[in-house]
N, C-alpha and C. Protein backbone atom coordinates (compact mmCIF):
# COMPACT_ATOMS: atom_id res chain seq x y z
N UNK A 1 -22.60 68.85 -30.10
CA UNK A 1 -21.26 69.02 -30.63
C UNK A 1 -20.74 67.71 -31.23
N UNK A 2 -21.21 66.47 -30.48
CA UNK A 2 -20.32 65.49 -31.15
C UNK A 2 -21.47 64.78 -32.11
N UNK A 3 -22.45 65.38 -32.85
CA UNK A 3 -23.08 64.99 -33.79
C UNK A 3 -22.25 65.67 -34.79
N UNK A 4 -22.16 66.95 -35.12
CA UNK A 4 -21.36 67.80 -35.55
C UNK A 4 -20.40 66.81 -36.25
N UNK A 5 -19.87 66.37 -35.11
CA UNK A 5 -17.98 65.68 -35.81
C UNK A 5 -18.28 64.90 -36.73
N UNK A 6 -19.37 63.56 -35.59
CA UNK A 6 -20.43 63.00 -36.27
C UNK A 6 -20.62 62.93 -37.67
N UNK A 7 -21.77 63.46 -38.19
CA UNK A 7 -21.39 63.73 -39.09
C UNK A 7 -20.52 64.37 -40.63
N UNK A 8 -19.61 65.17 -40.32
CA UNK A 8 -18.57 65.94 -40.90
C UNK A 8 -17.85 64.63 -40.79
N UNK A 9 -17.43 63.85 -40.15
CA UNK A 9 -16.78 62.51 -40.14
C UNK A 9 -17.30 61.69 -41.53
N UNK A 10 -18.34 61.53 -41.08
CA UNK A 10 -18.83 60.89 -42.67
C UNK A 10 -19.27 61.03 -43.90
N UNK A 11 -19.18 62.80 -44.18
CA UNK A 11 -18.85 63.49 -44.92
C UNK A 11 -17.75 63.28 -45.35
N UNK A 12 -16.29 63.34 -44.95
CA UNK A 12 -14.97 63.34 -45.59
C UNK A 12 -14.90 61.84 -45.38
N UNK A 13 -15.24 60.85 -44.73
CA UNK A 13 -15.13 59.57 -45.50
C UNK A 13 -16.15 59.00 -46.89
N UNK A 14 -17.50 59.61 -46.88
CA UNK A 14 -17.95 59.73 -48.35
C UNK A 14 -17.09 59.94 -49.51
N UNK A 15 -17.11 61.30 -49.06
CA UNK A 15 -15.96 62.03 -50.26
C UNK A 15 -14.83 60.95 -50.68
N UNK A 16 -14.22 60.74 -49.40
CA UNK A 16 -12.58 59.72 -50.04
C UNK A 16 -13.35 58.68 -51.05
N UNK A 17 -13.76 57.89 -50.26
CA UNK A 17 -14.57 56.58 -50.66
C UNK A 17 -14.98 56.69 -52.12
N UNK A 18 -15.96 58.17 -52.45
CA UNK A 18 -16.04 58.37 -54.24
C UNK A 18 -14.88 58.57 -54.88
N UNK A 19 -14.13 59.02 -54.07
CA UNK A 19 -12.77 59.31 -54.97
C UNK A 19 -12.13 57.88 -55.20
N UNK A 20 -11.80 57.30 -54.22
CA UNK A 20 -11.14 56.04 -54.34
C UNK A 20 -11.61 55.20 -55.76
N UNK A 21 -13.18 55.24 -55.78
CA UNK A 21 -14.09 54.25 -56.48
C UNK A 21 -14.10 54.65 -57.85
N UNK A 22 -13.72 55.86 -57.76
CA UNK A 22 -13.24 56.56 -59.60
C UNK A 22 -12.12 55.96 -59.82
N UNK A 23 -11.09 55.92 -58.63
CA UNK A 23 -9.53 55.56 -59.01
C UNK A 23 -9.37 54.23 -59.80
N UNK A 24 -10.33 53.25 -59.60
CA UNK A 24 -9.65 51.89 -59.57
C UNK A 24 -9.98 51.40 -60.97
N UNK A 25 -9.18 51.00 -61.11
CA UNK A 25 -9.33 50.41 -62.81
C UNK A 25 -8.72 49.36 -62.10
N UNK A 26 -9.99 47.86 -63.42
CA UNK A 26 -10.20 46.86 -63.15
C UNK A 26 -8.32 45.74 -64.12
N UNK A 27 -8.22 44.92 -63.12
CA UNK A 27 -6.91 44.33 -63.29
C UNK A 27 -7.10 43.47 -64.87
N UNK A 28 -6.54 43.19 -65.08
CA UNK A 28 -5.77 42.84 -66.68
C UNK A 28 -6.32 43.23 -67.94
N UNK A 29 -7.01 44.64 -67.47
CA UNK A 29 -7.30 45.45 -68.68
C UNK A 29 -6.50 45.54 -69.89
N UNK A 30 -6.30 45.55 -71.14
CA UNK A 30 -5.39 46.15 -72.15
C UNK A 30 -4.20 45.17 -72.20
N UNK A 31 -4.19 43.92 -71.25
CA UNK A 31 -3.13 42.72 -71.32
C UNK A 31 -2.91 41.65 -72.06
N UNK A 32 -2.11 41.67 -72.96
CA UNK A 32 -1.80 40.99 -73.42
C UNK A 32 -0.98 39.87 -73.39
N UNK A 33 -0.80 38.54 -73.41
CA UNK A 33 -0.16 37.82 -72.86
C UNK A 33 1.02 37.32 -74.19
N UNK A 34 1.92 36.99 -74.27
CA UNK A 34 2.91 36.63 -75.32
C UNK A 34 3.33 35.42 -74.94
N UNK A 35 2.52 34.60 -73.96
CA UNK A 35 2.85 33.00 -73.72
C UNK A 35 1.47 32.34 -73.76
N UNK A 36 1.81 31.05 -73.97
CA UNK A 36 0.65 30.61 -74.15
C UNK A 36 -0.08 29.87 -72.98
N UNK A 37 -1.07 29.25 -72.67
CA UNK A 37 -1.50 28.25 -71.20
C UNK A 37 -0.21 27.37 -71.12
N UNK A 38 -0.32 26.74 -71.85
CA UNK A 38 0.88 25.68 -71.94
C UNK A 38 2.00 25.68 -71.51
N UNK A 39 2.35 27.04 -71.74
CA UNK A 39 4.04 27.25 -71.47
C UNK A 39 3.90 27.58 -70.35
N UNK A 40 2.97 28.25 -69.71
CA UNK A 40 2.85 28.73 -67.92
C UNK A 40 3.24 27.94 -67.22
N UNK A 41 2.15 26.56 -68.09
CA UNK A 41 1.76 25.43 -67.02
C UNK A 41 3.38 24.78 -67.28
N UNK A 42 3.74 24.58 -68.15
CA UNK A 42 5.26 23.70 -67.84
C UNK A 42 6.46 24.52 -67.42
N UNK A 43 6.72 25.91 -67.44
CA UNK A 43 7.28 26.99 -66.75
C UNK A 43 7.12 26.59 -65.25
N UNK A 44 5.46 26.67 -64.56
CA UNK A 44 5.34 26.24 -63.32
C UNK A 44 5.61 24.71 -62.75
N UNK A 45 5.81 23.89 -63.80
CA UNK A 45 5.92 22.18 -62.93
C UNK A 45 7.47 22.20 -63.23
N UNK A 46 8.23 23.09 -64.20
CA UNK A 46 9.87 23.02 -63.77
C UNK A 46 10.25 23.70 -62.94
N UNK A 47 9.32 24.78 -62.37
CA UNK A 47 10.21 25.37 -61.10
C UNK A 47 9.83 24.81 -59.72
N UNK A 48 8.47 23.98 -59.61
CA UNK A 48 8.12 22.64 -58.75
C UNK A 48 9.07 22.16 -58.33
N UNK A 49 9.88 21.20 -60.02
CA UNK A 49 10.73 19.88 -60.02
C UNK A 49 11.60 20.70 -59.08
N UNK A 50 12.45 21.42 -59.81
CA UNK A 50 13.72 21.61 -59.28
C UNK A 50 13.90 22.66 -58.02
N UNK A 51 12.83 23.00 -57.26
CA UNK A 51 12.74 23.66 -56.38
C UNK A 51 12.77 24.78 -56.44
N UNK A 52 12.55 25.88 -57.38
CA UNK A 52 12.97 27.44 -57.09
C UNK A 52 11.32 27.58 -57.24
N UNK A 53 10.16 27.14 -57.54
CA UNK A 53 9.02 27.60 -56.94
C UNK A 53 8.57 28.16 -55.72
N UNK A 54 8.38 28.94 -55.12
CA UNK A 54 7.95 29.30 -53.86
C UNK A 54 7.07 29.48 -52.72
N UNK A 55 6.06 29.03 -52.67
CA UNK A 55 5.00 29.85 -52.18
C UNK A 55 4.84 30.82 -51.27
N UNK A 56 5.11 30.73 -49.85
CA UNK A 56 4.67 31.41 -49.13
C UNK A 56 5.87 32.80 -49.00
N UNK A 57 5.76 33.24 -48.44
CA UNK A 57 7.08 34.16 -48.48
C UNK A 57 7.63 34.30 -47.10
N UNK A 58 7.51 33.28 -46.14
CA UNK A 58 8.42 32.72 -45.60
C UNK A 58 9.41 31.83 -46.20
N UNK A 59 9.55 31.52 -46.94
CA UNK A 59 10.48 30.22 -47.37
C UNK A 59 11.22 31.01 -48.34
N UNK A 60 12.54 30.91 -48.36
CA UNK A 60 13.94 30.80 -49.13
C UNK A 60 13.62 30.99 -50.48
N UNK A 61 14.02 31.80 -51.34
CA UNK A 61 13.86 30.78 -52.94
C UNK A 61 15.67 30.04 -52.75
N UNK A 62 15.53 29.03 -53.50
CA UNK A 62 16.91 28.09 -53.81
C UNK A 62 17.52 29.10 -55.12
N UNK A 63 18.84 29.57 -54.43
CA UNK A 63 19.81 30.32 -55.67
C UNK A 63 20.56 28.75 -56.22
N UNK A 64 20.60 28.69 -57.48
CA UNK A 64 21.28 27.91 -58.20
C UNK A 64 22.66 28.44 -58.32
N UNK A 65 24.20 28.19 -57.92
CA UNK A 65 25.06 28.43 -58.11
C UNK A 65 25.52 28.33 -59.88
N UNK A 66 25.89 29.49 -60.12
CA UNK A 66 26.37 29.19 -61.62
C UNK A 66 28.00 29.37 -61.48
N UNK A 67 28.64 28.91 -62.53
CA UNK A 67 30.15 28.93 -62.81
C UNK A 67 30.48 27.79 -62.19
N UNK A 68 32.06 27.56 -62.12
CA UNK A 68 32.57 26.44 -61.01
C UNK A 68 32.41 27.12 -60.16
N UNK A 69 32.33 26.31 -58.54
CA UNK A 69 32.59 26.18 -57.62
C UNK A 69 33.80 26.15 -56.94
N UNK A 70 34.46 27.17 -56.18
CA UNK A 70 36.01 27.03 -55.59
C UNK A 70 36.67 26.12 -54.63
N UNK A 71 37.52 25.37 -54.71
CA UNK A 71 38.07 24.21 -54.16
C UNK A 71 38.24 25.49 -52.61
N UNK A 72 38.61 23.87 -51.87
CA UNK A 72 38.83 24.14 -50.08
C UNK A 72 39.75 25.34 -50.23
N UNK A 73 41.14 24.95 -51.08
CA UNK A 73 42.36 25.70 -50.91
C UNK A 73 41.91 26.40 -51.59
N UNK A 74 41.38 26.93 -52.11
CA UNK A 74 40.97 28.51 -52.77
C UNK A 74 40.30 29.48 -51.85
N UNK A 75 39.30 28.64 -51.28
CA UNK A 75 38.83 29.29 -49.94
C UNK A 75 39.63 29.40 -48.81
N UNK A 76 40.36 28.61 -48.12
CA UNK A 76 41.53 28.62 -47.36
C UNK A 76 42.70 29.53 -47.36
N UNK A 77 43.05 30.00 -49.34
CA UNK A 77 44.09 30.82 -49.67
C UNK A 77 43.32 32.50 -49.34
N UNK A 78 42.71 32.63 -49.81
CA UNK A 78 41.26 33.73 -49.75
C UNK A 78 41.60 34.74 -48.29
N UNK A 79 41.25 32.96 -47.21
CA UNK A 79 40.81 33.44 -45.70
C UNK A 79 42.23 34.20 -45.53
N UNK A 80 43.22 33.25 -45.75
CA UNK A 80 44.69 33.73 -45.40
C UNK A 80 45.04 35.03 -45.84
N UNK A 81 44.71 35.48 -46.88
CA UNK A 81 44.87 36.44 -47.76
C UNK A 81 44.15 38.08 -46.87
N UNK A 82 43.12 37.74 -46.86
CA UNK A 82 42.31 38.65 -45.72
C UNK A 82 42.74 38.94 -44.01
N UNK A 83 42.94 37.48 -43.85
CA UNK A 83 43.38 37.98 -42.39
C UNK A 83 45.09 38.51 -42.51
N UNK A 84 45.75 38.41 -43.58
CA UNK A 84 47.48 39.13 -43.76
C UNK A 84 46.83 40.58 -43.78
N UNK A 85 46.04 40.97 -44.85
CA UNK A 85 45.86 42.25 -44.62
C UNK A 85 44.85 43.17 -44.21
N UNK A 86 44.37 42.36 -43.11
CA UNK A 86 43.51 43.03 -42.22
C UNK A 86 41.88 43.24 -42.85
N UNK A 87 41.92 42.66 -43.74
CA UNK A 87 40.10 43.05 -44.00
C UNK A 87 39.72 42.07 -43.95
N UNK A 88 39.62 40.78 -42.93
CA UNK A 88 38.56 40.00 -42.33
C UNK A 88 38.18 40.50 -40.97
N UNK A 89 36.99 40.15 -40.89
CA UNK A 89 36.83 40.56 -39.15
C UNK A 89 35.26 39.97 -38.82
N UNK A 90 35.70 39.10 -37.73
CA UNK A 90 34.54 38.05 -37.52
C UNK A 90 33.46 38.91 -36.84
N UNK A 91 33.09 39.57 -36.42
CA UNK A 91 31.32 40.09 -35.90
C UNK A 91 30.95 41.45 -36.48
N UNK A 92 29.92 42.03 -36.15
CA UNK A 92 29.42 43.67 -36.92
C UNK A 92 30.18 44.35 -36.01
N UNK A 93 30.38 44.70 -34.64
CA UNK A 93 31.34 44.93 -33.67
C UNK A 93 32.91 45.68 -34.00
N UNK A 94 33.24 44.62 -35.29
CA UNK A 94 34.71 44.75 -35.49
C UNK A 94 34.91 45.54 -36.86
N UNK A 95 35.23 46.58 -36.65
CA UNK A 95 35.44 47.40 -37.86
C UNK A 95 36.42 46.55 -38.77
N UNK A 96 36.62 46.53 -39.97
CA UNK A 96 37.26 46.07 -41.20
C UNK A 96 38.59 47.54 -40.61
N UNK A 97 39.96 46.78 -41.05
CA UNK A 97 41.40 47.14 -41.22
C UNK A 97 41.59 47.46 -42.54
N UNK A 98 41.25 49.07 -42.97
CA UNK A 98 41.84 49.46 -44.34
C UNK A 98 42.91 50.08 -44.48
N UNK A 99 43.61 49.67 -45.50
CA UNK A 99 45.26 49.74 -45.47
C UNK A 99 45.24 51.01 -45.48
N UNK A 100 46.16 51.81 -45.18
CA UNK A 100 46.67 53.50 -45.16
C UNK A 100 47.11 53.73 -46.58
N UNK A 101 46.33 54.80 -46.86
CA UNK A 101 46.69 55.44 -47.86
C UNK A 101 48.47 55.79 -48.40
N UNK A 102 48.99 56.28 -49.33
CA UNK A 102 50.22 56.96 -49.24
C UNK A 102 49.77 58.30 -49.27
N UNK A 103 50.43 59.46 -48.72
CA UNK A 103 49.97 60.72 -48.79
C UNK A 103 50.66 61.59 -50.06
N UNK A 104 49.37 62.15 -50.71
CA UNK A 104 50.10 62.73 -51.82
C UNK A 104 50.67 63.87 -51.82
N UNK A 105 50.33 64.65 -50.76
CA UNK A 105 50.93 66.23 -50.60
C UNK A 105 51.51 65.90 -49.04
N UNK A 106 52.57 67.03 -48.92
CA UNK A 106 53.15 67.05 -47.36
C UNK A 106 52.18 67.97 -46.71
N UNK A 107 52.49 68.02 -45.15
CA UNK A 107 52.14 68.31 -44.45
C UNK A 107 52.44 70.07 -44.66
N UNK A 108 53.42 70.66 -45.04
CA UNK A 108 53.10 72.22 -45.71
C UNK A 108 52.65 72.68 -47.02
N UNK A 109 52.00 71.70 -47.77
CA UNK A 109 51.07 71.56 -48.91
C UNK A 109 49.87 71.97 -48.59
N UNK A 110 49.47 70.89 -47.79
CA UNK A 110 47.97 70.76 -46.85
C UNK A 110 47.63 72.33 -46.20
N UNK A 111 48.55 72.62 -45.56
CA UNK A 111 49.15 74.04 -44.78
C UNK A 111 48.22 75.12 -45.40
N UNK A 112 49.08 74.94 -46.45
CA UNK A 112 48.80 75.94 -47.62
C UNK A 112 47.43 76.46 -48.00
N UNK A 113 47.01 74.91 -48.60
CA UNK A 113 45.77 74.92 -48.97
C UNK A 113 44.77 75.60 -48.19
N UNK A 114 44.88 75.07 -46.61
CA UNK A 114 44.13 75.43 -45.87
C UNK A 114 43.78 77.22 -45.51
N UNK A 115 45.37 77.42 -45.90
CA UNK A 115 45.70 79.07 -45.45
C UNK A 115 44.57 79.45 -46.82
N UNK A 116 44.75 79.52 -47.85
CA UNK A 116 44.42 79.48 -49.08
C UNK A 116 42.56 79.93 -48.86
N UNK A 117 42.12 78.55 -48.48
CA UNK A 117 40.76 78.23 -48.35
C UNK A 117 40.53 79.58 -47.13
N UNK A 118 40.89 79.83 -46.07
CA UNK A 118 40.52 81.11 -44.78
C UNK A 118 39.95 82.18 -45.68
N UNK A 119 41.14 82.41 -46.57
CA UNK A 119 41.44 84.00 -47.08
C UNK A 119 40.42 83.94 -47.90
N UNK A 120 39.41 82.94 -48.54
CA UNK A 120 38.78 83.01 -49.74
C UNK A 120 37.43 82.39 -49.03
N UNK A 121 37.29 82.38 -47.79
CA UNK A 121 36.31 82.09 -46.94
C UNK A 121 36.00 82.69 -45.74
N UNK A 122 36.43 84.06 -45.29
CA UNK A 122 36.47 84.41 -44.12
C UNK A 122 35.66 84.04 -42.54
N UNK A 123 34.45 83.43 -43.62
CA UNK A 123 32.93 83.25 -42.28
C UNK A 123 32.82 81.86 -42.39
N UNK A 124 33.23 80.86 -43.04
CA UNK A 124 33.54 79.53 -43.43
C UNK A 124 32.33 79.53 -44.63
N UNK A 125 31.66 78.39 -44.93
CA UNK A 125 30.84 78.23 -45.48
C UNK A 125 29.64 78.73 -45.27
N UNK A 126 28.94 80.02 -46.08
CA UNK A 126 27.65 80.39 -45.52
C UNK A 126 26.34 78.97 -45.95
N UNK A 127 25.29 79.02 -45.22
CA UNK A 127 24.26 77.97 -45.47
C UNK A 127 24.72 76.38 -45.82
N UNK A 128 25.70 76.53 -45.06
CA UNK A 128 26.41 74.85 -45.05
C UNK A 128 25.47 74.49 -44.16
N UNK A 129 25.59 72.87 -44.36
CA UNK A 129 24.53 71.79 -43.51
C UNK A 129 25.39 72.12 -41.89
N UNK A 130 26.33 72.00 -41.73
CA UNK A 130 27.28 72.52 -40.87
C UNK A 130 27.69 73.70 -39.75
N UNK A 131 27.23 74.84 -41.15
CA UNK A 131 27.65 76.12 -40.37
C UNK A 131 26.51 76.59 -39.04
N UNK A 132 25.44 75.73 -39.10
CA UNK A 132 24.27 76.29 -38.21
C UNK A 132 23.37 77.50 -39.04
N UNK A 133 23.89 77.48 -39.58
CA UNK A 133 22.68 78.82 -40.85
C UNK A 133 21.35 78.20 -41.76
């Protein structure tokens, strides 16, 4: 019996294995390049100089800040600004404070609607994610 598997085992890894070996087309087939050696090579010793080269992919790339940069009191006005109306909040823990809406319909608007929605839904939603159907 366990020749059986045995082999039938290396039967369907044959098989994959030819399939795979049809799949693969060889890398920079049909490529064309629109730079020259030259420009690679000085492309690669300016991102050396100034650090955004990378190698390993443990390490950081360096974001270069573009635009100005915001003074203390801009950042300071900012913090103040956030903690007046509640959307700072120091850990993942602490939900963000979003201001309350104004309500656009009253409370016998809503009423309504709802009465509205029964009469034109008797069984609620059939095949809702919801209804259990």
């Amino acid at each position: 019996m366990n020749a059986k598997h045995l082999v039938a085992a290396i039967a369907v890894l044959a098989a994959n294995g030819a399939a795979i070996a049809q799949e693969f087309v060889e890398p920079g087939v049909n490529f064309v390049s629109t730079r020259t050696r030259a420009e690679v090579i000085a492309e690669l010793k300016q991102a050396q100089a100034d650090g955004s080269f990378n190698v390993l992919d443990t390490e950081y790339p360096i974001v270069r800040q573009t635009g100005t940069p915001k003074t203390r009191a801009e950042v300071v006005a900012e913090l103040k600004q956030a903690q007046a109306d509640g959307t700072y909040y120091v850990h993942d823990v602490t939900y963000p404070v979003i201001p309350a809406a104004t309500a656009s319909r009253t409370r016998d608007e809503v009423r309504a609607e709802l009465e509205q929605y029964r009469k034109l839904h008797p069984y609620g939603v059939i095949n809702s994610l919801y209804s259990g159907s």
